[in-house]
Protein backbone atom coordinates (compact mmCIF):
# COMPACT_ATOMS: atom_id res chain seq x y z
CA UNK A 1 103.41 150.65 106.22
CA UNK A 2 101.19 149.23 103.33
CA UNK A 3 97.17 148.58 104.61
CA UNK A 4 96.13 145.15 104.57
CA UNK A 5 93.16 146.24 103.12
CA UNK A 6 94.82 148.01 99.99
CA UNK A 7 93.02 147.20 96.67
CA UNK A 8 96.54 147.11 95.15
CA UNK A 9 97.01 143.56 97.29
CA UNK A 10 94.62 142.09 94.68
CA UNK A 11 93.09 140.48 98.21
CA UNK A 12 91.81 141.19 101.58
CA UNK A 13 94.08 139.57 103.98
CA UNK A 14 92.74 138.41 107.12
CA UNK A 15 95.38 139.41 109.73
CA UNK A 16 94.22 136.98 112.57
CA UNK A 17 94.51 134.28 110.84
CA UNK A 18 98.65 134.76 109.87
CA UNK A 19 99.20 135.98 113.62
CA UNK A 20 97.97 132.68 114.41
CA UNK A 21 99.56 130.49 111.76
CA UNK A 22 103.01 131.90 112.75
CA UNK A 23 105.02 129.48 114.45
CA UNK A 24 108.43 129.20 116.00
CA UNK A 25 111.40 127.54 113.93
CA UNK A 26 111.16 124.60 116.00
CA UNK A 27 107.60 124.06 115.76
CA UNK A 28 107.95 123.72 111.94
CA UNK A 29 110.63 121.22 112.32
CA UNK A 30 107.93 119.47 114.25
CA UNK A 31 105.59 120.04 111.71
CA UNK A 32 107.62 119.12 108.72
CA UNK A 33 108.74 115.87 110.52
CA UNK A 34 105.47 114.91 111.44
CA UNK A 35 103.97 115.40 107.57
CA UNK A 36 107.33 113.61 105.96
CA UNK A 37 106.88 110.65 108.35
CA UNK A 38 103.42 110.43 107.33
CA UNK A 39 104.29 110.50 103.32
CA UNK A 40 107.34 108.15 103.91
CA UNK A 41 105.24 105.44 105.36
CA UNK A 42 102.57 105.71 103.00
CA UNK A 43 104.87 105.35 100.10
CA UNK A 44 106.52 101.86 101.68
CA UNK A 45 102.86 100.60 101.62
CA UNK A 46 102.42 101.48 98.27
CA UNK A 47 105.39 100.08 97.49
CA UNK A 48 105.05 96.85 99.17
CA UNK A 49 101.31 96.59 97.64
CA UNK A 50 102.87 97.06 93.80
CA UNK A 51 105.97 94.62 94.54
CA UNK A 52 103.61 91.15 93.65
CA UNK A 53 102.84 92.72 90.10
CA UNK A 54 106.18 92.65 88.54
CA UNK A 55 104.59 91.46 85.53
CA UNK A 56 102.10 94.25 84.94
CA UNK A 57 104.60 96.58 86.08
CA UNK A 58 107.13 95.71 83.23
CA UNK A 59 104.33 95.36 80.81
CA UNK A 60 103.71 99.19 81.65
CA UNK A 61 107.21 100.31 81.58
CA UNK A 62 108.40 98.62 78.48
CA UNK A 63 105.24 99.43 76.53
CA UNK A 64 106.89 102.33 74.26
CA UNK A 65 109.52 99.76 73.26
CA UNK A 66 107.11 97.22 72.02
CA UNK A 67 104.96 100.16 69.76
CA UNK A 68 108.63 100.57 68.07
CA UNK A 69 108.87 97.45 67.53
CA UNK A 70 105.36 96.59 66.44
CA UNK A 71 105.78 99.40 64.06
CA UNK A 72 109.59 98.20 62.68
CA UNK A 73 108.07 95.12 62.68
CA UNK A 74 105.45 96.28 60.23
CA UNK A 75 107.60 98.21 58.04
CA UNK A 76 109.74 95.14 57.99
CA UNK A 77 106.80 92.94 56.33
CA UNK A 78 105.46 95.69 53.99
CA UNK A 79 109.35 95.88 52.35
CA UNK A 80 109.35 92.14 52.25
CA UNK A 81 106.03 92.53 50.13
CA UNK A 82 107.15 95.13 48.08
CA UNK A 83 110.01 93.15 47.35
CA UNK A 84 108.29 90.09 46.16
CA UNK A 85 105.92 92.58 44.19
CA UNK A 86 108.92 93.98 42.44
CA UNK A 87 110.33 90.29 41.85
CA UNK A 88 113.32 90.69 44.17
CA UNK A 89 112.74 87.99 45.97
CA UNK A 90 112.72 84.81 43.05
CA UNK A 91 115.72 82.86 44.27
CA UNK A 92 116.04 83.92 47.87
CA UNK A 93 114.52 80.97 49.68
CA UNK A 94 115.22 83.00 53.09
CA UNK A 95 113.13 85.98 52.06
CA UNK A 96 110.02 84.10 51.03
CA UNK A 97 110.36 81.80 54.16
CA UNK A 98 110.26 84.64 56.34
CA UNK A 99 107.73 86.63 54.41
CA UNK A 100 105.50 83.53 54.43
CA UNK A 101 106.13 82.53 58.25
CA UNK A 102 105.42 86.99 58.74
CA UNK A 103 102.09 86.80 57.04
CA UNK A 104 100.67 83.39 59.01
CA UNK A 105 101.75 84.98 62.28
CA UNK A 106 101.26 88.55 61.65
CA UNK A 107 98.18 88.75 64.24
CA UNK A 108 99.58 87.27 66.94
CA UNK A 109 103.06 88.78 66.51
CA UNK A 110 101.64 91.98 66.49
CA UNK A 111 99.55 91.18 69.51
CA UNK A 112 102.13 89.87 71.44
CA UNK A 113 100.57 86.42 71.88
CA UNK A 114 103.29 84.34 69.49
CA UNK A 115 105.08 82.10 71.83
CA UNK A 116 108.73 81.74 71.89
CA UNK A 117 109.31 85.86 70.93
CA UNK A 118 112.83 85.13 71.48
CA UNK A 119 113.22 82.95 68.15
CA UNK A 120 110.86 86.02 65.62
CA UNK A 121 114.33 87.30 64.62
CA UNK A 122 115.52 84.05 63.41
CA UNK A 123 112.05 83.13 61.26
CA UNK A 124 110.94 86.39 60.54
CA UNK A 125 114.57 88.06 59.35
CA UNK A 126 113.38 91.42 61.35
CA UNK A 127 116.60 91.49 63.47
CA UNK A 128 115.32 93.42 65.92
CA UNK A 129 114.92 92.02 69.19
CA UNK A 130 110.78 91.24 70.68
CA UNK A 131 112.44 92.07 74.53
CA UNK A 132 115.03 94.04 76.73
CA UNK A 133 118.08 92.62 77.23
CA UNK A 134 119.57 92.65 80.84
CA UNK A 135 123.21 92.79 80.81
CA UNK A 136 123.69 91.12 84.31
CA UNK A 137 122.10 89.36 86.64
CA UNK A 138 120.92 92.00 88.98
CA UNK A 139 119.85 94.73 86.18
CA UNK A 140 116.33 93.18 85.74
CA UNK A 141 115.20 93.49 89.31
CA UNK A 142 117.11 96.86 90.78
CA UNK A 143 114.89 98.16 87.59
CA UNK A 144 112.05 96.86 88.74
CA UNK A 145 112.58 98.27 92.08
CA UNK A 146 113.27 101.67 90.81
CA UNK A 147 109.97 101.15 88.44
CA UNK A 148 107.94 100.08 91.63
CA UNK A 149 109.30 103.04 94.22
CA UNK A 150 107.95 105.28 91.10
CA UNK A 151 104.67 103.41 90.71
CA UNK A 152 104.30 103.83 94.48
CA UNK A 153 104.86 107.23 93.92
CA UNK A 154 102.44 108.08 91.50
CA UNK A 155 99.54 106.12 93.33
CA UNK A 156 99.70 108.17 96.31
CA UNK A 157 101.09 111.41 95.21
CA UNK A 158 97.89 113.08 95.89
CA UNK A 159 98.26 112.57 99.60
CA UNK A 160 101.93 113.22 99.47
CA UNK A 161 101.34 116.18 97.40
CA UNK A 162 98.48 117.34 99.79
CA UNK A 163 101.23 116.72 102.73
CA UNK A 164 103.44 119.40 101.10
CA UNK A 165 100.72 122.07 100.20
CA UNK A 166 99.17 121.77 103.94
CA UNK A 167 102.72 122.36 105.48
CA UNK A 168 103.15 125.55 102.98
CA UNK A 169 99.84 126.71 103.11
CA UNK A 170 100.02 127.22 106.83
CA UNK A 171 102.73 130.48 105.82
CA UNK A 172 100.30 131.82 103.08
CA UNK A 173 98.02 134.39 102.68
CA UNK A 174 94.73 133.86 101.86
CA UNK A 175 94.96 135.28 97.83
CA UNK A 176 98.54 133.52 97.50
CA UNK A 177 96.59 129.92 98.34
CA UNK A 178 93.68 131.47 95.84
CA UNK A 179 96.23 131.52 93.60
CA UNK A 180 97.81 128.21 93.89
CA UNK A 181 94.02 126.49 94.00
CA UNK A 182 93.73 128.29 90.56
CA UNK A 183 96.77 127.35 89.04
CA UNK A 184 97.27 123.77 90.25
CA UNK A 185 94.92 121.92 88.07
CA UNK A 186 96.37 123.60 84.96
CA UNK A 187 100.13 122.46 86.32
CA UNK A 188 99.34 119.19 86.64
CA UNK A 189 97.25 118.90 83.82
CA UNK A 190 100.38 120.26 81.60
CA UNK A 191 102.92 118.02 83.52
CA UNK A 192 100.82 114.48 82.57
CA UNK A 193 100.25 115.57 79.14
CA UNK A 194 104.06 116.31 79.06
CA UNK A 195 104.23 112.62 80.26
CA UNK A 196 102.37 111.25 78.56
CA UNK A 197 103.46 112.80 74.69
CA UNK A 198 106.58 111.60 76.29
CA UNK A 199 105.78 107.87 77.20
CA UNK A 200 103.46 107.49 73.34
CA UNK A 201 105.35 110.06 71.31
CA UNK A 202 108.39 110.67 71.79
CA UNK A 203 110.09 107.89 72.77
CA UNK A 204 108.94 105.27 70.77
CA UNK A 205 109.14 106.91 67.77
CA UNK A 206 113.12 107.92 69.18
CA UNK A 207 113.97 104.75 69.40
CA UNK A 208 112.55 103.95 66.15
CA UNK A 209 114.43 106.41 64.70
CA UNK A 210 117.73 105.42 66.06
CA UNK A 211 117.44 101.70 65.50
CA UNK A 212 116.60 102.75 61.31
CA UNK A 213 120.13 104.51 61.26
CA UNK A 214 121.68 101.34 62.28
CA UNK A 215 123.00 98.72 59.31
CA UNK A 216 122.14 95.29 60.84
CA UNK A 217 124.90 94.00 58.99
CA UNK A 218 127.56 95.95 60.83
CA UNK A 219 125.61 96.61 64.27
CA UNK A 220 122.89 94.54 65.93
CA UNK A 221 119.75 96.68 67.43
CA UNK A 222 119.81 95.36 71.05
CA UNK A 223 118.66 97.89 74.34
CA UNK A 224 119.78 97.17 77.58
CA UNK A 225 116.98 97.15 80.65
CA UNK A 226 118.78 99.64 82.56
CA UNK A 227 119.29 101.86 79.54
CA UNK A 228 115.77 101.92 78.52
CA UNK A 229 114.31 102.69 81.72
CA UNK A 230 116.93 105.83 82.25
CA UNK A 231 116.02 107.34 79.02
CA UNK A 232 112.31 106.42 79.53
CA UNK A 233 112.95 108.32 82.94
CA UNK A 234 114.23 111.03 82.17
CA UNK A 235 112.70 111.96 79.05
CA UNK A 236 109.28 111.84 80.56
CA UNK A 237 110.29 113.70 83.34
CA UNK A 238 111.62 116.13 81.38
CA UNK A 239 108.45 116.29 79.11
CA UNK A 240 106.18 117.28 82.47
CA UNK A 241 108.77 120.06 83.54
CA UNK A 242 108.67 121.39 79.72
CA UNK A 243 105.00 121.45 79.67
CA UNK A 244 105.07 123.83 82.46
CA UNK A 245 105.98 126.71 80.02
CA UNK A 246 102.69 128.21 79.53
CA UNK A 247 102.34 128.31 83.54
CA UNK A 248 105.68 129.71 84.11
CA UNK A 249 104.90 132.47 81.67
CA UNK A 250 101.93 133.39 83.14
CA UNK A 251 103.72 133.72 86.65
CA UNK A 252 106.74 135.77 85.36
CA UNK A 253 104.26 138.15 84.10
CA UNK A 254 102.47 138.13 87.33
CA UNK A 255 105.46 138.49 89.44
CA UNK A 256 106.06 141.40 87.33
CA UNK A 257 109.60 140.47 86.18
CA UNK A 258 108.39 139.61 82.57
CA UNK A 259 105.81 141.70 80.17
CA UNK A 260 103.85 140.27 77.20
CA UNK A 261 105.54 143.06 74.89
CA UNK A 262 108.84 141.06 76.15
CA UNK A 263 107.81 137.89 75.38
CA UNK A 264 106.54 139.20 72.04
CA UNK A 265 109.63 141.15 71.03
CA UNK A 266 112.55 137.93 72.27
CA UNK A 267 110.14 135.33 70.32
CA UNK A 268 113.02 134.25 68.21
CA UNK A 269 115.64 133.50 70.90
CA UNK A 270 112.60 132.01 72.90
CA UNK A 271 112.17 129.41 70.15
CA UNK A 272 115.86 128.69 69.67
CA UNK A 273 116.32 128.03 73.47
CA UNK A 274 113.39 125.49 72.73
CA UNK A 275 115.52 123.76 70.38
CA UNK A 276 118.70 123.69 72.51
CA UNK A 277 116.68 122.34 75.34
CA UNK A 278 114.74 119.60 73.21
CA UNK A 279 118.36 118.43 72.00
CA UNK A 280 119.55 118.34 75.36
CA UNK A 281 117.04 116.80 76.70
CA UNK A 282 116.36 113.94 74.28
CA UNK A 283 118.65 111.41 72.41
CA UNK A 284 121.24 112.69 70.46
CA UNK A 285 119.03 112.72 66.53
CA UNK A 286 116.71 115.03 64.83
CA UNK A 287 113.64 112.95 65.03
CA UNK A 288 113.36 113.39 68.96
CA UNK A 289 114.07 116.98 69.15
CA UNK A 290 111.67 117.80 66.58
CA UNK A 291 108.95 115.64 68.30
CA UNK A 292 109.96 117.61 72.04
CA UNK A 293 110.27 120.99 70.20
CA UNK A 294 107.40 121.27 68.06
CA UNK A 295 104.62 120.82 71.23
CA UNK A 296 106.78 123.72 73.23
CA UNK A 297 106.36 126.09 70.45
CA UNK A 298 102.60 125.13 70.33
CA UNK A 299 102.76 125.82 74.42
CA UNK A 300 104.59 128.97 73.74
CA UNK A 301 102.26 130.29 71.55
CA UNK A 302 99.47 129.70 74.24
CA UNK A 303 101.78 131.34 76.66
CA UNK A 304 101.67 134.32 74.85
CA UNK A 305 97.60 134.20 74.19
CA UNK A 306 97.66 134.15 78.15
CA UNK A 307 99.97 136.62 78.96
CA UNK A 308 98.08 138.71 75.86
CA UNK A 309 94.72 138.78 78.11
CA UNK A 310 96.26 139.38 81.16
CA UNK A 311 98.31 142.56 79.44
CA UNK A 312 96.23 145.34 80.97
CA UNK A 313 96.78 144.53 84.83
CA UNK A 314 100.37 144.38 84.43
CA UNK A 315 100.58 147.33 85.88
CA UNK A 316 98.81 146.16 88.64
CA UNK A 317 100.49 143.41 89.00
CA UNK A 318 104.05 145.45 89.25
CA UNK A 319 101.95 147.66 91.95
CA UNK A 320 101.18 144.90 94.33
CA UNK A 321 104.83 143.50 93.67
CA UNK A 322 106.51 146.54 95.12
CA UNK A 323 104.19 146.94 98.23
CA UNK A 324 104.52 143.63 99.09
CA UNK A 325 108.16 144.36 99.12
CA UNK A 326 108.31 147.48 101.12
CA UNK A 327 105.41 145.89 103.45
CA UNK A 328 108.42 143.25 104.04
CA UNK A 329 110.73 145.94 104.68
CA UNK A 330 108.77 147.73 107.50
């Protein structure tokens, strides 16, 4: 039988307290059921509070479309300048209508403040489209209701996520909730950076990307609601779980399944799994997995620094891995 009080724990454990934080199976039902109910009802509030702000709601959600297109837009007007630089445009009444109708409006355009948004194709020859496009009737607002069930989210995911720890923390020792207090604000720090160099990186400058490769002549640039909002989903989503990397390093080498000399020595196939996973988890083009991959090496490299300073206890670490497991099997 290992001591409680064995250095090799890497913590004292105080034995009252898990004899008395034990509980039957039945009273954890009771407990979980009690902490979900609580969560559940506090997300309908939140969702019934962000319901009346549809607009602000959308204005969030469609935001990395309109940087791509405030930034097409502006590419758009510099070529039509170069052009009537270079003398290309002498004779092409439609050019130097739109470049003249471009440069009047080019503040409010790019503010978003030009009425009638719909018509900018038509007088400003960027074919582009200023908006989504919902391709029936019911897209729009089942979008909106998935955006708002996710806004609720967010808003009170500290109480929800507080819900959760409470109901595991009642089975932990005292060093493994040490742990997760250190950790945490380093996870979540990495998962909303991961967001966010999703939501102002990544996407826009995807879908910028894509919409250059198409010839407007032969195929009109034109994103569906529902389309947008799966890929801006998902990619963000996947962003904050690819962020984790420099966490999950860290805990493989604590768990003791995963040395820094490893890490070191498989850095190659460690990169190219990078790149398979930034191509699967972005749009199919170079641009996107480039702009996913690049950060993860960056991460991976502070992985390593990590796991680098925490080198010398790993045999520690393997130590208080193996009596925890034959403490379990006593």
């Amino acid at each position: 039988m290992v001591q409680l009080d064995d250095p090799n724990l890497g913590a004292q454990l105080d034995v009252d307290e898990v004899a008395q934080s034990r509980m039957s199976f039945g009273d954890h039902l009771d407990e979980l059921r009690r902490r979900l109910i609580r969560s559940l009802l506090l997300v309908f509030v939140a969702i019934i509070g962000v319901m009346p702000f549809k607009t602000e709601v959308q204005q969030i959600v469609t935001e990395p479309y309109r940087v791509q297109w405030r930034i097409g837009f502006e590419n758009w007007v510099a070529e039509l300048e170069r052009q009537e630089q270079a003398g290309e445009l002498e004779g092409d009444d439609e050019g130097q209508a739109f470049l003249k109708y471009s440069r009047k409006n080019f503040d409010s355009i790019m503010s978003g403040d030009k009425k009638y948004k719909n018509l900018l194709p038509l007088r400003t020859g960027f074919v582009v489209p200023y908006t989504l496009v919902a391709i029936n009737g019911i897209e729009d607002m089942f979008n909106y209701m998935l955006a708002s069930i996710l806004f609720a989210l967010v808003l009170v995911s500290p109480f929800v996520v507080w819900q959760v720890w409470a109901f595991v923390a009642a089975g932990l020792y005292k060093h493994e909730r040490r742990a997760f207090y250190r950790y945490f604000p380093f996870m979540v720090a990495l998962c909303g950076s991961g967001v966010a160099f999703g939501y102002f990186v990544v996407l826009p400058f995807s879908l910028g990307f894509l919409i250059s490769l198409m010839n407007p002549d032969q195929v009109g640039a034109m994103l569906a609601v529902g389309q947008y909002f799966t890929l801006l989903f998902w990619l963000t989503v996947a962003m904050g779980l690819m962020f984790q990397l420099p966490i999950v390093m860290v805990a493989l080498q604590r768990v003791g399944l995963v040395t820094h000399a490893t890490f070191r020595k498989h850095w190659r196939i460690t990169l190219l799994i990078i790149f398979i996973a930034g191509a699967i988890f972005t749009p199919p083009e170079p641009m996107s997995m480039l702009l996913t991959a690049t950060p993860m090496v960056i991460l991976f490299g502070l992985g390593l620094l990590l796991t680098w300073f925490g080198r010398k206890k790993e045999g520690q670490y393997a130590a208080q891995v193996e009596a925890k497991r034959a403490e379990a099997g006593s």
